[in-house]
N, C-alpha and C. Protein backbone atom coordinates (compact mmCIF):
# COMPACT_ATOMS: atom_id res chain seq x y z
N UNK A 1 -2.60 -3.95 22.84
CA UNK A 1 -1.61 -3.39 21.93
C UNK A 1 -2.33 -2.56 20.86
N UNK A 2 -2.11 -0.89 20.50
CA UNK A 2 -2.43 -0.45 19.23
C UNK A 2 -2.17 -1.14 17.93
N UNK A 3 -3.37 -0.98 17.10
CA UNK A 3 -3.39 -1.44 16.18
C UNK A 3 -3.28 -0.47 14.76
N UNK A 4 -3.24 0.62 15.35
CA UNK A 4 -3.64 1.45 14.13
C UNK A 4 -1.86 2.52 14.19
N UNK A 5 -1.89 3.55 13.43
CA UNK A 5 -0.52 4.03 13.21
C UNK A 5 -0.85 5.31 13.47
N UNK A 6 -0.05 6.04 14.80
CA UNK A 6 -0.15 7.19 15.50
C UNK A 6 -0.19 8.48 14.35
N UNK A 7 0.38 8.54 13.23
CA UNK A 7 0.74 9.39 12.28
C UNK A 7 -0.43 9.41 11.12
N UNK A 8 -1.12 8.39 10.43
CA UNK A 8 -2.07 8.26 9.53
C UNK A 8 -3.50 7.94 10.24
N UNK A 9 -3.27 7.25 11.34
CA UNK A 9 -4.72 6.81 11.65
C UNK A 9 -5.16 5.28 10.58
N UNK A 10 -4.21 4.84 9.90
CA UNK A 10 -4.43 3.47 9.50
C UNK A 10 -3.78 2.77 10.06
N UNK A 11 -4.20 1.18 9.61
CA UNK A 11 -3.93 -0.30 10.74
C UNK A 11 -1.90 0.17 9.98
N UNK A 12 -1.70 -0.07 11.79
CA UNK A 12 -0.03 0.30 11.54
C UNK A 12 0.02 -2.12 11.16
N UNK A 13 1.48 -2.00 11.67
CA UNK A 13 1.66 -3.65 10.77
C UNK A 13 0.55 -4.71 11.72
N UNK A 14 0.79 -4.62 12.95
CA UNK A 14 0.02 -5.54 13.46
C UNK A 14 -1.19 -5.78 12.83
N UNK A 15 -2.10 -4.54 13.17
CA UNK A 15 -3.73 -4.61 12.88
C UNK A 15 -3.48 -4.78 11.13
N UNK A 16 -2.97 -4.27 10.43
CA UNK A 16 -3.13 -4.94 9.15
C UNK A 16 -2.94 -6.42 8.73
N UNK A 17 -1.57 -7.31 9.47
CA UNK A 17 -1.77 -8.00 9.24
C UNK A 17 -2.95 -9.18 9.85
N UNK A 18 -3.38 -8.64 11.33
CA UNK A 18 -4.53 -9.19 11.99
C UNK A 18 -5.44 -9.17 10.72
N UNK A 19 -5.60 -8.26 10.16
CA UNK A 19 -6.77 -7.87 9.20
C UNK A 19 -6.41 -8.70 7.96
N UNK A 20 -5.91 -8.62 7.58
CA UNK A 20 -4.88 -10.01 6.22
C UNK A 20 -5.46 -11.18 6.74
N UNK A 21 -5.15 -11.44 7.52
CA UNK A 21 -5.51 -13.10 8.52
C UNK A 21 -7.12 -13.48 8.64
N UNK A 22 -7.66 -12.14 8.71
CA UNK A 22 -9.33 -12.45 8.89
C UNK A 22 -9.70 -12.46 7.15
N UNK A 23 -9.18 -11.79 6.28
CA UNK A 23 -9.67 -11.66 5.11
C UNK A 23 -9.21 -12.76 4.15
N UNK A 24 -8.04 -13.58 4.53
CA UNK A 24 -7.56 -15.12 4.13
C UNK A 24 -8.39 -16.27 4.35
N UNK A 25 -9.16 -15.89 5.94
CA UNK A 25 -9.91 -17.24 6.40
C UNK A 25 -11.18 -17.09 5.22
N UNK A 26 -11.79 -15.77 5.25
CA UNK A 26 -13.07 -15.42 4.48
C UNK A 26 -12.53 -16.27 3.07
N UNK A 27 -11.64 -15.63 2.67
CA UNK A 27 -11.26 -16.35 1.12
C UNK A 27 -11.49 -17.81 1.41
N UNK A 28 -10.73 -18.38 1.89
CA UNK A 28 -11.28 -20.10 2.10
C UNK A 28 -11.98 -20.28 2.29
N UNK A 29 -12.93 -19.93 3.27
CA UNK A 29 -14.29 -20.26 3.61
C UNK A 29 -15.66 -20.11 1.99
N UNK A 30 -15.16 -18.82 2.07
CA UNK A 30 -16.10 -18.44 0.78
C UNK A 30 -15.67 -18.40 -0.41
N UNK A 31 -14.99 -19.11 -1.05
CA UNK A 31 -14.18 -19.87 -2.28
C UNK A 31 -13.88 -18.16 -3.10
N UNK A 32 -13.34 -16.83 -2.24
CA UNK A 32 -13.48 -16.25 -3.29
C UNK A 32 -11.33 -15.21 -3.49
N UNK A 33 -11.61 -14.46 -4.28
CA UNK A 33 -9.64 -13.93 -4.56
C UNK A 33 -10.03 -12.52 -4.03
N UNK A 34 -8.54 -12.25 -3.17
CA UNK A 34 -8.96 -11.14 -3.38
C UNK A 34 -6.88 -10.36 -4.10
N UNK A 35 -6.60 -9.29 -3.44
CA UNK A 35 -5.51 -8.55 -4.06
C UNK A 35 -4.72 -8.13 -2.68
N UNK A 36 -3.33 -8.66 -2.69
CA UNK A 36 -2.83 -7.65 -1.83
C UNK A 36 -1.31 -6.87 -2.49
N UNK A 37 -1.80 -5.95 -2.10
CA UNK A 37 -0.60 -4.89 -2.53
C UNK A 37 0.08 -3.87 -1.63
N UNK A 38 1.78 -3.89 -2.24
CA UNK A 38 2.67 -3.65 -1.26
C UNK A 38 2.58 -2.32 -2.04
N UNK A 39 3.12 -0.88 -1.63
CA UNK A 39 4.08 0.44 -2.35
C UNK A 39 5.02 0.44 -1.02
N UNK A 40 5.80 1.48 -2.10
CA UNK A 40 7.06 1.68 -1.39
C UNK A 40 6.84 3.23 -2.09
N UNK A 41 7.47 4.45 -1.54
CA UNK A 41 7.55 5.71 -2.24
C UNK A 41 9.40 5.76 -3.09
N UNK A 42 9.46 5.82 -3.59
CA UNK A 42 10.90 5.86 -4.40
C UNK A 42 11.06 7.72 -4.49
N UNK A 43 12.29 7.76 -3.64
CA UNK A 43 12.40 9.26 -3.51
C UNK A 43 12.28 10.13 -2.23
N UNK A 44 11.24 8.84 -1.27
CA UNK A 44 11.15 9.97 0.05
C UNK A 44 11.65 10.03 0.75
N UNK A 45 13.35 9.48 0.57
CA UNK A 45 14.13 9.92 2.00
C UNK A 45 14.65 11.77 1.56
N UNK A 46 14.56 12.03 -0.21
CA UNK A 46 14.74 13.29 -0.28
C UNK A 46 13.94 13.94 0.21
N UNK A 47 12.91 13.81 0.59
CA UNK A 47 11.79 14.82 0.82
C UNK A 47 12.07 15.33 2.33
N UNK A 48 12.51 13.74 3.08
CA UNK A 48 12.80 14.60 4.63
C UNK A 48 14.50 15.44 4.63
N UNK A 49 15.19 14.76 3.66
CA UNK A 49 16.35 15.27 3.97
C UNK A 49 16.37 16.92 3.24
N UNK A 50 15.23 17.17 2.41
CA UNK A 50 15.50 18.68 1.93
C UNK A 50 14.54 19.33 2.44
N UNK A 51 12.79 18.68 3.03
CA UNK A 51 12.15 19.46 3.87
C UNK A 51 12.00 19.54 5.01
N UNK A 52 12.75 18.31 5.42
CA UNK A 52 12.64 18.00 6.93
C UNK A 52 11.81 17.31 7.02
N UNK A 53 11.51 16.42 8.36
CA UNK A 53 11.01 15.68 8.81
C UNK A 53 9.41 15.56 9.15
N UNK A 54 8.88 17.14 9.41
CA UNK A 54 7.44 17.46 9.40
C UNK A 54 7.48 17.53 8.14
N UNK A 55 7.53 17.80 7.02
CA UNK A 55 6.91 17.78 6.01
C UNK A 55 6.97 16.35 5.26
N UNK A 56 7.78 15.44 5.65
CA UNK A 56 7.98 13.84 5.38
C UNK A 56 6.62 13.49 6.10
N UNK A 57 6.17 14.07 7.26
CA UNK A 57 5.07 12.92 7.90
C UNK A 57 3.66 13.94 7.31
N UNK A 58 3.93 15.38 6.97
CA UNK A 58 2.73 15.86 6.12
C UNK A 58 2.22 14.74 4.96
N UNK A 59 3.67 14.86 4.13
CA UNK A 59 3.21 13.66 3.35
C UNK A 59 2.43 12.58 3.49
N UNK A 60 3.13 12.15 4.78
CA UNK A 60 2.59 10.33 4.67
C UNK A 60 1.21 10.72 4.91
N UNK A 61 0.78 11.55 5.69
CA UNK A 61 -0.43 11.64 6.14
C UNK A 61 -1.53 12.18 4.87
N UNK A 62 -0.84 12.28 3.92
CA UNK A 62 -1.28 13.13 2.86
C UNK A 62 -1.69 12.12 1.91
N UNK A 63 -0.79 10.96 1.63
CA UNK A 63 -0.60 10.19 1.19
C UNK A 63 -1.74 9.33 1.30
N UNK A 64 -1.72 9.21 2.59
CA UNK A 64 -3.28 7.93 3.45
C UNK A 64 -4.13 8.39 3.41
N UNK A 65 -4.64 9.96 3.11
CA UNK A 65 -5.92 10.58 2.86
C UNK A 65 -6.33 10.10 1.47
N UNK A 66 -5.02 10.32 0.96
CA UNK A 66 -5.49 9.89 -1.15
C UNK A 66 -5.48 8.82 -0.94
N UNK A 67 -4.77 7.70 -0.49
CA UNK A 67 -5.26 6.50 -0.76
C UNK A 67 -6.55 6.06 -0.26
N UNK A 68 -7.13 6.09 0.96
CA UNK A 68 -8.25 6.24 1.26
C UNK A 68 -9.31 6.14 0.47
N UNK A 69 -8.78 7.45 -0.29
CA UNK A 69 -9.99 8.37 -1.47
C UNK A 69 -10.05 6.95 -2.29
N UNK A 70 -9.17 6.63 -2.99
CA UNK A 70 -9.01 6.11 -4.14
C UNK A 70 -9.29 4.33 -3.99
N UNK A 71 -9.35 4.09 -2.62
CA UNK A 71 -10.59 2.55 -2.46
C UNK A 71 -11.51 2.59 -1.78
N UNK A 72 -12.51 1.86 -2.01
CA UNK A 72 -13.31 1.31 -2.04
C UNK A 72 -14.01 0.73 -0.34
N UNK A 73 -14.39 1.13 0.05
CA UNK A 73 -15.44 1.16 1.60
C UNK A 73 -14.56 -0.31 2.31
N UNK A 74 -14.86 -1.10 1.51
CA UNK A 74 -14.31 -2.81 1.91
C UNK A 74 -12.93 -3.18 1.80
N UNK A 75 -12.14 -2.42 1.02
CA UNK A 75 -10.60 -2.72 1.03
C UNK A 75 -9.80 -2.06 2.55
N UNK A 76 -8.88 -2.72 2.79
CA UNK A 76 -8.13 -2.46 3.75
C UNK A 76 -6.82 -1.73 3.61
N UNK A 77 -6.27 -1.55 4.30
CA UNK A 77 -5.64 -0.22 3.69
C UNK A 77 -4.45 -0.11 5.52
N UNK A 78 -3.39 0.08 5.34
CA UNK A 78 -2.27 -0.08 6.38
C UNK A 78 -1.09 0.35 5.76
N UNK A 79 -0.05 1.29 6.89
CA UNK A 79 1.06 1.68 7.22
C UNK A 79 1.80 0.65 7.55
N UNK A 80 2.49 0.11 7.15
CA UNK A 80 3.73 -1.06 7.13
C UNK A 80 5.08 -0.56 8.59
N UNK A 81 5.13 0.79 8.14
CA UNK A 81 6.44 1.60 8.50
C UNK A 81 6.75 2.41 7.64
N UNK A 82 7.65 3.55 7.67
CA UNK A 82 8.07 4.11 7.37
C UNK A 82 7.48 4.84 6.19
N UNK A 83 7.64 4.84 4.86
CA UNK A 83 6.95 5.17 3.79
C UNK A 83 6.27 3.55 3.08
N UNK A 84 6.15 2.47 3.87
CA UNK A 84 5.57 1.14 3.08
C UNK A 84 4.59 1.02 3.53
N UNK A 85 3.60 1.19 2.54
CA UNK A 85 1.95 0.75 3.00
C UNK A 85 1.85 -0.64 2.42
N UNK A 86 0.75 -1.08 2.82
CA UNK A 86 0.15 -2.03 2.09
C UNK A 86 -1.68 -2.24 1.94
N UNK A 87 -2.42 -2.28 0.79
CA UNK A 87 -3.31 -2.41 0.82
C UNK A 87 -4.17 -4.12 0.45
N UNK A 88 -5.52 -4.46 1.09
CA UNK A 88 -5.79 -5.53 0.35
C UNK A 88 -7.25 -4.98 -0.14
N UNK A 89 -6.93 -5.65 -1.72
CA UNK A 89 -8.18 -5.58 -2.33
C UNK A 89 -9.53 -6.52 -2.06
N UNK A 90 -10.35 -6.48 -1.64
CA UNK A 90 -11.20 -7.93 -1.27
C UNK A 90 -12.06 -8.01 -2.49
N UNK A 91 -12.64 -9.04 -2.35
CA UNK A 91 -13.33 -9.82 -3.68
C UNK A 91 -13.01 -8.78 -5.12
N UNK A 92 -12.03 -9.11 -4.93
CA UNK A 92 -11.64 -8.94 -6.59
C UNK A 92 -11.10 -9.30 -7.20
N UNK A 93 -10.94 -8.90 -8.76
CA UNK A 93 -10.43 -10.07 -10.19
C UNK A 93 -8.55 -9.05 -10.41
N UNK A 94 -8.11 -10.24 -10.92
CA UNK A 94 -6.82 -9.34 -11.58
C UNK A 94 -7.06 -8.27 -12.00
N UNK A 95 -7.83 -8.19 -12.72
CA UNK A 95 -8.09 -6.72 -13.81
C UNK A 95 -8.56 -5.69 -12.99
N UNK A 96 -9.37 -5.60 -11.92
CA UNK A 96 -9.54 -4.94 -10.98
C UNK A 96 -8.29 -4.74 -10.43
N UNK A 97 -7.48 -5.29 -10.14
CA UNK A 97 -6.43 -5.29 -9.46
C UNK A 97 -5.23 -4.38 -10.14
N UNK A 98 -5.12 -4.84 -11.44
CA UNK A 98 -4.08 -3.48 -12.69
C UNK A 98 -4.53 -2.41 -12.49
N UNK A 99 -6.25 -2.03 -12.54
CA UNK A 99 -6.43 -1.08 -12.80
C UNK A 99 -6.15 0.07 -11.80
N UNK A 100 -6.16 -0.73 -10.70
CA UNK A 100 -6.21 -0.32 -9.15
C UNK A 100 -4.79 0.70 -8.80
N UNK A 101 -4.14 -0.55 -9.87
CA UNK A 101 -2.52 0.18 -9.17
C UNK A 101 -2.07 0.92 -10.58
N UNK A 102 -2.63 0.96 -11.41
CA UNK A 102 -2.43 2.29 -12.72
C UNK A 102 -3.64 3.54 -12.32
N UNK A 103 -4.00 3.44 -11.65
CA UNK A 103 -4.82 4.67 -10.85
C UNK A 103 -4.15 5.42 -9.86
N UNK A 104 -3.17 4.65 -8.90
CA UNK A 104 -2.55 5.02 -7.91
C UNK A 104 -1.03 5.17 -8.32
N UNK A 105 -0.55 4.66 -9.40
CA UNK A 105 0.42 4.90 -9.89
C UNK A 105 0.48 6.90 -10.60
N UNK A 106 -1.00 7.04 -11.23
CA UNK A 106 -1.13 8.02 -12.03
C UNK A 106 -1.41 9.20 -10.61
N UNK A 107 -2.21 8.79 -9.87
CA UNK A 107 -1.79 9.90 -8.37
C UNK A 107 -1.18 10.08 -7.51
N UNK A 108 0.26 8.85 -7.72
CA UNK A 108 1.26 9.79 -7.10
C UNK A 108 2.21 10.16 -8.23
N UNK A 109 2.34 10.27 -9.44
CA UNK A 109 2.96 10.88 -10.64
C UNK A 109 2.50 12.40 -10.34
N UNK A 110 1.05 12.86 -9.70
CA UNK A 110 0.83 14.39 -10.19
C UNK A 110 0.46 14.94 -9.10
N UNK A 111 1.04 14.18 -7.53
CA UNK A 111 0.64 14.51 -6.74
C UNK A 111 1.66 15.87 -6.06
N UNK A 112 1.52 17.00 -5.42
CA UNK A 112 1.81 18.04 -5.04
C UNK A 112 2.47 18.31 -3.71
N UNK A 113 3.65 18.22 -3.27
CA UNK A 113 3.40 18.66 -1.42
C UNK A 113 4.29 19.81 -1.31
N UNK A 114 3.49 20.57 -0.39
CA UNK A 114 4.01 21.95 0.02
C UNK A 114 4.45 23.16 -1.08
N UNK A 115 3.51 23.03 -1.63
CA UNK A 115 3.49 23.94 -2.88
C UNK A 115 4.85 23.82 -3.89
N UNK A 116 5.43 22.71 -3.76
CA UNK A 116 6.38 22.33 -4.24
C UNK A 116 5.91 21.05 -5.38
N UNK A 117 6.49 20.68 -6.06
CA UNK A 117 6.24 19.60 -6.94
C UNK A 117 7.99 18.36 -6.43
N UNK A 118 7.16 17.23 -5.51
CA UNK A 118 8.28 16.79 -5.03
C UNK A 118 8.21 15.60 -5.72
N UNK A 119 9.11 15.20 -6.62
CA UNK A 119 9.24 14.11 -7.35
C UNK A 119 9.56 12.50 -6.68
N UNK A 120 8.29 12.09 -5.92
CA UNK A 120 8.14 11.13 -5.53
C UNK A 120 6.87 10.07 -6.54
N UNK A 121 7.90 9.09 -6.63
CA UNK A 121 6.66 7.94 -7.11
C UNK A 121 6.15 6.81 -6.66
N UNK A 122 5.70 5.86 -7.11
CA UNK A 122 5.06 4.70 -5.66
C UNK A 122 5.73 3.46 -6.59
N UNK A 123 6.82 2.56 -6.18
CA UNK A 123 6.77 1.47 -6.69
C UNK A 123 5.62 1.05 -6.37
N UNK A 124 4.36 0.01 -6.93
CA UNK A 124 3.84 -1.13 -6.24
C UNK A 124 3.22 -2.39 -7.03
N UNK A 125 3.76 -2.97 -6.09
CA UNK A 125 3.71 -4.90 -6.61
C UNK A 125 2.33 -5.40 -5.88
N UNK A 126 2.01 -6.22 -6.72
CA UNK A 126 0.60 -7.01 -5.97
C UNK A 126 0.44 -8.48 -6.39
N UNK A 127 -0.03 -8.97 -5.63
CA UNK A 127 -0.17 -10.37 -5.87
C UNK A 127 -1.52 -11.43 -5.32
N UNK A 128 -1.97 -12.05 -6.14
CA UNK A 128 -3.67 -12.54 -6.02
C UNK A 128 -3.05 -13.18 -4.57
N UNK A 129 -4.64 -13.49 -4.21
CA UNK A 129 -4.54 -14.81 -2.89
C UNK A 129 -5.81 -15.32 -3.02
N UNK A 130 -6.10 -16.14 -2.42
CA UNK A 130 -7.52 -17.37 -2.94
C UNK A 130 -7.46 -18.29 -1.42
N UNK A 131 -6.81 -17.56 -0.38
CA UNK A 131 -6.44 -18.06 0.83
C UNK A 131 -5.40 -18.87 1.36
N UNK A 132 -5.03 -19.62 0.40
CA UNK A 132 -4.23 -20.94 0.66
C UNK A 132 -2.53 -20.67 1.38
N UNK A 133 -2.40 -19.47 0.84
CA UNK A 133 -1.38 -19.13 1.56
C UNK A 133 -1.20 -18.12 3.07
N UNK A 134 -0.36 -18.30 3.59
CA UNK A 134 -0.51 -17.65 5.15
C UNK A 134 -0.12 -16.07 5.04
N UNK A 135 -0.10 -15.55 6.08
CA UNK A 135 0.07 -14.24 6.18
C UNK A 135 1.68 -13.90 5.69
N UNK A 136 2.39 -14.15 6.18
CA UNK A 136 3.48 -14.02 6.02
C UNK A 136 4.16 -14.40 4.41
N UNK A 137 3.85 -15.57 3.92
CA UNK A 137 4.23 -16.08 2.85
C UNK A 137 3.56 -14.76 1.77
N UNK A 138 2.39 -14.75 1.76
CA UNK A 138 1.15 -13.15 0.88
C UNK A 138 2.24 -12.34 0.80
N UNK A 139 3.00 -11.82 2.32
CA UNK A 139 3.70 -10.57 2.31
C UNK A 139 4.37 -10.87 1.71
N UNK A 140 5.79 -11.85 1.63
CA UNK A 140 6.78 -11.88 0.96
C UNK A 140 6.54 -11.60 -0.33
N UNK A 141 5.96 -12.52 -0.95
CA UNK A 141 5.05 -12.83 -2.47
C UNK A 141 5.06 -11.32 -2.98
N UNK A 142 4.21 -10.41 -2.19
CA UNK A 142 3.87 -9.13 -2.49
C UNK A 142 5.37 -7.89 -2.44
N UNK A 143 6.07 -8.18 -1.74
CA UNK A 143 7.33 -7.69 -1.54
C UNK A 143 7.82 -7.49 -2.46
N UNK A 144 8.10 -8.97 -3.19
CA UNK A 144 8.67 -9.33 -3.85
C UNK A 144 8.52 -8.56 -5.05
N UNK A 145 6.85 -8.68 -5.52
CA UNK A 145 6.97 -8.00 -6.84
C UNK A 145 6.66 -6.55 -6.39
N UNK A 146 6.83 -5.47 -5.74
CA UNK A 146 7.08 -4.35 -5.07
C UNK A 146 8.65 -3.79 -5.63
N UNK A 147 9.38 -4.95 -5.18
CA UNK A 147 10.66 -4.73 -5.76
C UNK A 147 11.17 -4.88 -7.42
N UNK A 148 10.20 -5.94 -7.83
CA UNK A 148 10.62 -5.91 -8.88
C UNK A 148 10.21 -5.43 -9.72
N UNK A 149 8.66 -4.65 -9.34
CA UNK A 149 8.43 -3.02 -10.06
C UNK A 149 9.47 -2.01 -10.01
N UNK A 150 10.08 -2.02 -8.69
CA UNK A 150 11.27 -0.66 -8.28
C UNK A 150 12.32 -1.27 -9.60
N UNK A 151 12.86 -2.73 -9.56
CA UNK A 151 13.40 -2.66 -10.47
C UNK A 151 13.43 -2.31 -11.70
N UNK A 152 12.35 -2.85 -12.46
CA UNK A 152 11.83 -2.80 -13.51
C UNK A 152 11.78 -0.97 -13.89
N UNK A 153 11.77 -0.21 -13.22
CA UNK A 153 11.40 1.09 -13.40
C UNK A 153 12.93 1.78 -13.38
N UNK A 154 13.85 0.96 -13.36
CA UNK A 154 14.95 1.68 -13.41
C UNK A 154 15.95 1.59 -14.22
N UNK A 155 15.23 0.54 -15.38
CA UNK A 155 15.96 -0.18 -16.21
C UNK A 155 16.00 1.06 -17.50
């Protein structure tokens, strides 16, 4: 079965969460935290419905190049679906972790597509792990506050 996502070339859901699962055991084994974080884009069903559909997957693909840029050799990094990525931070502290997503918050605020300025932003929620919890439970956890950034941002 592919593991990776025909459109970005990152772990589509399977291989990410395969990859979640290997980086949970490491945490237990090696007593250490790391970060996983959900985005969501708030805004990009306008982008396909006013540029169409190639310029929706320019994006995404545009999108996974900057994120890329913006970690770190050892973090993992996956296409969920649609416009939901998710990244995990490995051996790192909370504060690493804020800073992470006020960096990526600030490049998709000034980010550019198709010589247009398309007013898309990234909800994203994150949440520590230290292993103890399973793959699935991480995701929810992380979902969760994903959403309640989207909320929080609309208040």
């Amino acid at each position: 079965m592919a593991r990776r996502d025909h459109l970005t070339g990152l772990y589509n859901r399977r291989g990410f969460e395969e990859e979640l699962e290997r980086e949970l055991a490491n945490a237990r084994r090696f007593e250490r935290s790391g970060a996983l974080l959900m985005l969501d884009f708030d805004g990009f069903k306008a982008v396909n419905d006013t540029l169409g559909h190639r310029a929706g997957d320019e994006m995404l693909s545009g999108i996974a190049r900057m994120l890329e840029e913006q970690l770190r050799r050892n973090d993992i990094l996956g296409r969920l679906g649609g416009d939901e990525f998710a990244i995990v931070l490995t051996e790192t502290s909370r504060e690493h972790a804020r800073t992470v997503v006020g960096s990526l918050e600030k490049a998709f605020a000034s980010e550019a597509q198709h010589g247009q300025h398309v007013h898309t932003t990234a909800s994203i929620g994150f949440v520590m792990f230290d292993g103890e919890l399973g793959v699935e439970d991480l995701l929810g956890q992380a979902d969760e506050a994903m959403y309640a950034q989207k909320r929080a941002a609309q208040v």
